[in-house]
Protein backbone atom coordinates (compact mmCIF):
# COMPACT_ATOMS: atom_id res chain seq x y z
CA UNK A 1 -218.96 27.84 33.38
CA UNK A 2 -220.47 31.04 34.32
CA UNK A 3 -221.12 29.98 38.00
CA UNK A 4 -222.01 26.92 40.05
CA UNK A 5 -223.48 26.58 44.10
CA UNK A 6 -224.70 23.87 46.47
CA UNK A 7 -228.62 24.28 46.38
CA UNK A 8 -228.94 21.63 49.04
CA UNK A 9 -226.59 20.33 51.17
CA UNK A 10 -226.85 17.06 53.81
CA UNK A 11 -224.10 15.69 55.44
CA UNK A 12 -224.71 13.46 58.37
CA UNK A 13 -222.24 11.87 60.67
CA UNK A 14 -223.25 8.47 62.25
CA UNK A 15 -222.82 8.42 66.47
CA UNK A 16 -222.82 4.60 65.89
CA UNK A 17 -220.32 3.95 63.08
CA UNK A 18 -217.34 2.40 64.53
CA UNK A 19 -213.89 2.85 62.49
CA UNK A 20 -211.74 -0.20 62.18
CA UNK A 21 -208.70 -1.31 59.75
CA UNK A 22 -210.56 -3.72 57.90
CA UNK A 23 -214.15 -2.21 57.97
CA UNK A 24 -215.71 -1.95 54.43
CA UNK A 25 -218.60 0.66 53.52
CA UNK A 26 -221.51 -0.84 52.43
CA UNK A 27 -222.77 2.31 50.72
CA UNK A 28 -225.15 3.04 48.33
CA UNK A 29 -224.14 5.57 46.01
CA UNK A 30 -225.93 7.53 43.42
CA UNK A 31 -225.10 10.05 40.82
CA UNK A 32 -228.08 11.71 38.98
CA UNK A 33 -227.55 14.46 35.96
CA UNK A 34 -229.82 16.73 34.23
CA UNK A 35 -229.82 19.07 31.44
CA UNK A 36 -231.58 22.29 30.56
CA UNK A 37 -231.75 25.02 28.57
CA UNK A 38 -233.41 29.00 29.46
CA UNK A 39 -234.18 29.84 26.06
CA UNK A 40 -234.35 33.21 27.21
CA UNK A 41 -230.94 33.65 28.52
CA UNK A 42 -229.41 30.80 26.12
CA UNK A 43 -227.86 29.74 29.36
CA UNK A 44 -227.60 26.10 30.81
CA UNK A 45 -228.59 24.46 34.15
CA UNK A 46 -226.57 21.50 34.74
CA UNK A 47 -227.70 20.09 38.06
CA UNK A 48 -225.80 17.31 39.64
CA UNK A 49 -227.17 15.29 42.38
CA UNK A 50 -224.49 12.84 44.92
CA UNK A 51 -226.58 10.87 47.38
CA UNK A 52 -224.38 8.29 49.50
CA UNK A 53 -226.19 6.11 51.68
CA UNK A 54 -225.62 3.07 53.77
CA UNK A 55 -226.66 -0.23 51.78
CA UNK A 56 -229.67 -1.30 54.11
CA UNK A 57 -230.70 -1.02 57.52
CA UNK A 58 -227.85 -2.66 59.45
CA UNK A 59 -225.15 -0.93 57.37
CA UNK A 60 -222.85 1.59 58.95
CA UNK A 61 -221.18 4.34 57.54
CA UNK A 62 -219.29 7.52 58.91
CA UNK A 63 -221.90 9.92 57.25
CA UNK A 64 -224.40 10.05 55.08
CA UNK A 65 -224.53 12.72 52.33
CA UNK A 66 -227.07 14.27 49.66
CA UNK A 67 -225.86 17.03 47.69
CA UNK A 68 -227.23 19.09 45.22
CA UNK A 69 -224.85 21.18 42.79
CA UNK A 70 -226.11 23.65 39.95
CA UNK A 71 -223.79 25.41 37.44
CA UNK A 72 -224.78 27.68 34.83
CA UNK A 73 -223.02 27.79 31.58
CA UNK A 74 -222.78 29.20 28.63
CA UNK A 75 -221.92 27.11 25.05
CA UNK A 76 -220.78 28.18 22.03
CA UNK A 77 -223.74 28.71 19.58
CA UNK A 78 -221.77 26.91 16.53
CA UNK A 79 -220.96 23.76 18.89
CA UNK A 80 -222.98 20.69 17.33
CA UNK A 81 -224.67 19.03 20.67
CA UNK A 82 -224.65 21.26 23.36
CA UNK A 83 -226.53 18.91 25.91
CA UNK A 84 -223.77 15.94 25.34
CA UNK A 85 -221.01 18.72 26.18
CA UNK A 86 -222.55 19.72 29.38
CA UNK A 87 -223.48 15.72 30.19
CA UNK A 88 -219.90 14.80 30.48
CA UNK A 89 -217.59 18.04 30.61
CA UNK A 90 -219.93 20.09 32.96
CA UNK A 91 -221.17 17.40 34.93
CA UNK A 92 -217.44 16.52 35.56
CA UNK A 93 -216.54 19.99 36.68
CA UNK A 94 -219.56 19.90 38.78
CA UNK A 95 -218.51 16.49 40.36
CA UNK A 96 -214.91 17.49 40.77
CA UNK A 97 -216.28 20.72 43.06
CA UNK A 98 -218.68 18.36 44.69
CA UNK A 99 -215.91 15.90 45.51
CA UNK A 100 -213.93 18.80 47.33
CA UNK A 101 -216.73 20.18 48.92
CA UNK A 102 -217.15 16.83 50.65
CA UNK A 103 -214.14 16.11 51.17
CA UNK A 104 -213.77 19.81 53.40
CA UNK A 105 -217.04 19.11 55.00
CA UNK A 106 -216.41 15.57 56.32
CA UNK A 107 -212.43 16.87 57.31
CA UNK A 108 -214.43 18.78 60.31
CA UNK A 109 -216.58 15.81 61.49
CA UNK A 110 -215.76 13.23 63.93
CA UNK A 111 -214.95 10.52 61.60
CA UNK A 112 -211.95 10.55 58.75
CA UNK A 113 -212.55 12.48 55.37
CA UNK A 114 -214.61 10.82 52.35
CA UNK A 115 -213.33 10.57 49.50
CA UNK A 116 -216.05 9.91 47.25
CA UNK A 117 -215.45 7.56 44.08
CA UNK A 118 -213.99 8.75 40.82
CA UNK A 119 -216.93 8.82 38.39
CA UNK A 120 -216.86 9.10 34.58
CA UNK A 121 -219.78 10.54 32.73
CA UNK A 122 -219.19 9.15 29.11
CA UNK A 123 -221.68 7.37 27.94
CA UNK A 124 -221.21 3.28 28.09
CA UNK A 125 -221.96 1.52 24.85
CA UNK A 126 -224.96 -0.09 27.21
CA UNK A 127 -226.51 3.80 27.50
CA UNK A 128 -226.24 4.82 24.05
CA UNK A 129 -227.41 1.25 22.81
CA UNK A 130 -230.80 2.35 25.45
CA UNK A 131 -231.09 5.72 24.06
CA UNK A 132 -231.33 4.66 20.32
């Protein structure tokens, strides 16, 4: 990785989530990837997208977030398939600064740190079965 930053960054605390013990978070959350090339540069874009959002209208949770995160990296030219590599390996770095960038923002707002999921970005026999 030759570089990564947070192109766009939303995190929203709600005035009207109440904390309790036993409160679950209905949240929608969403995890998008994509992969390009600058033939120019032989560099790659990986751009990772986190949206977490409550579950419907009547859902409550202590903050709603949409992050984008870029990195730029660099592969070497005798590895087979460059765009798998960056899928799962620089996707994962990218998620693994996301996840600590969140987890600093939230620390400051008025409701307790999230700790966003744990996500794996190997392909599922379901995916690769779809992309055949």
């Amino acid at each position: 990785m030759k570089k990564y930053f947070f192109s766009y960054v939303q995190v929203a605390a709600d005035a009207e989530y109440e904390p309790s013990d036993d409160n679950e978070l209905e949240t929608n959350f969403t995890v998008n990837v994509s992969v390009e090339k600058d033939e120019a540069s032989d560099i790659y874009q990986v751009v990772l997208e986190i949206i977490a959002e409550p579950e419907n209208d009547e859902s409550r949770i202590p903050y709603t977030i949409h992050l984008i995160t870029i990195g730029l990296f660099s592969v070497d030219e005798g590895f087979p398939d460059k765009k798998k590599l960056l899928g799962i390996t620089g996707a994962s770095m990218l998620y693994s600064a996301a996840r600590e960038f969140i987890i600093t923002v939230t620390s400051r707002g008025p409701w307790a740190p999230i700790f966003i999921p744990t996500f794996s970005f190997l392909p599922t026999k379901e995916k690769e079965d779809s992309e055949t």
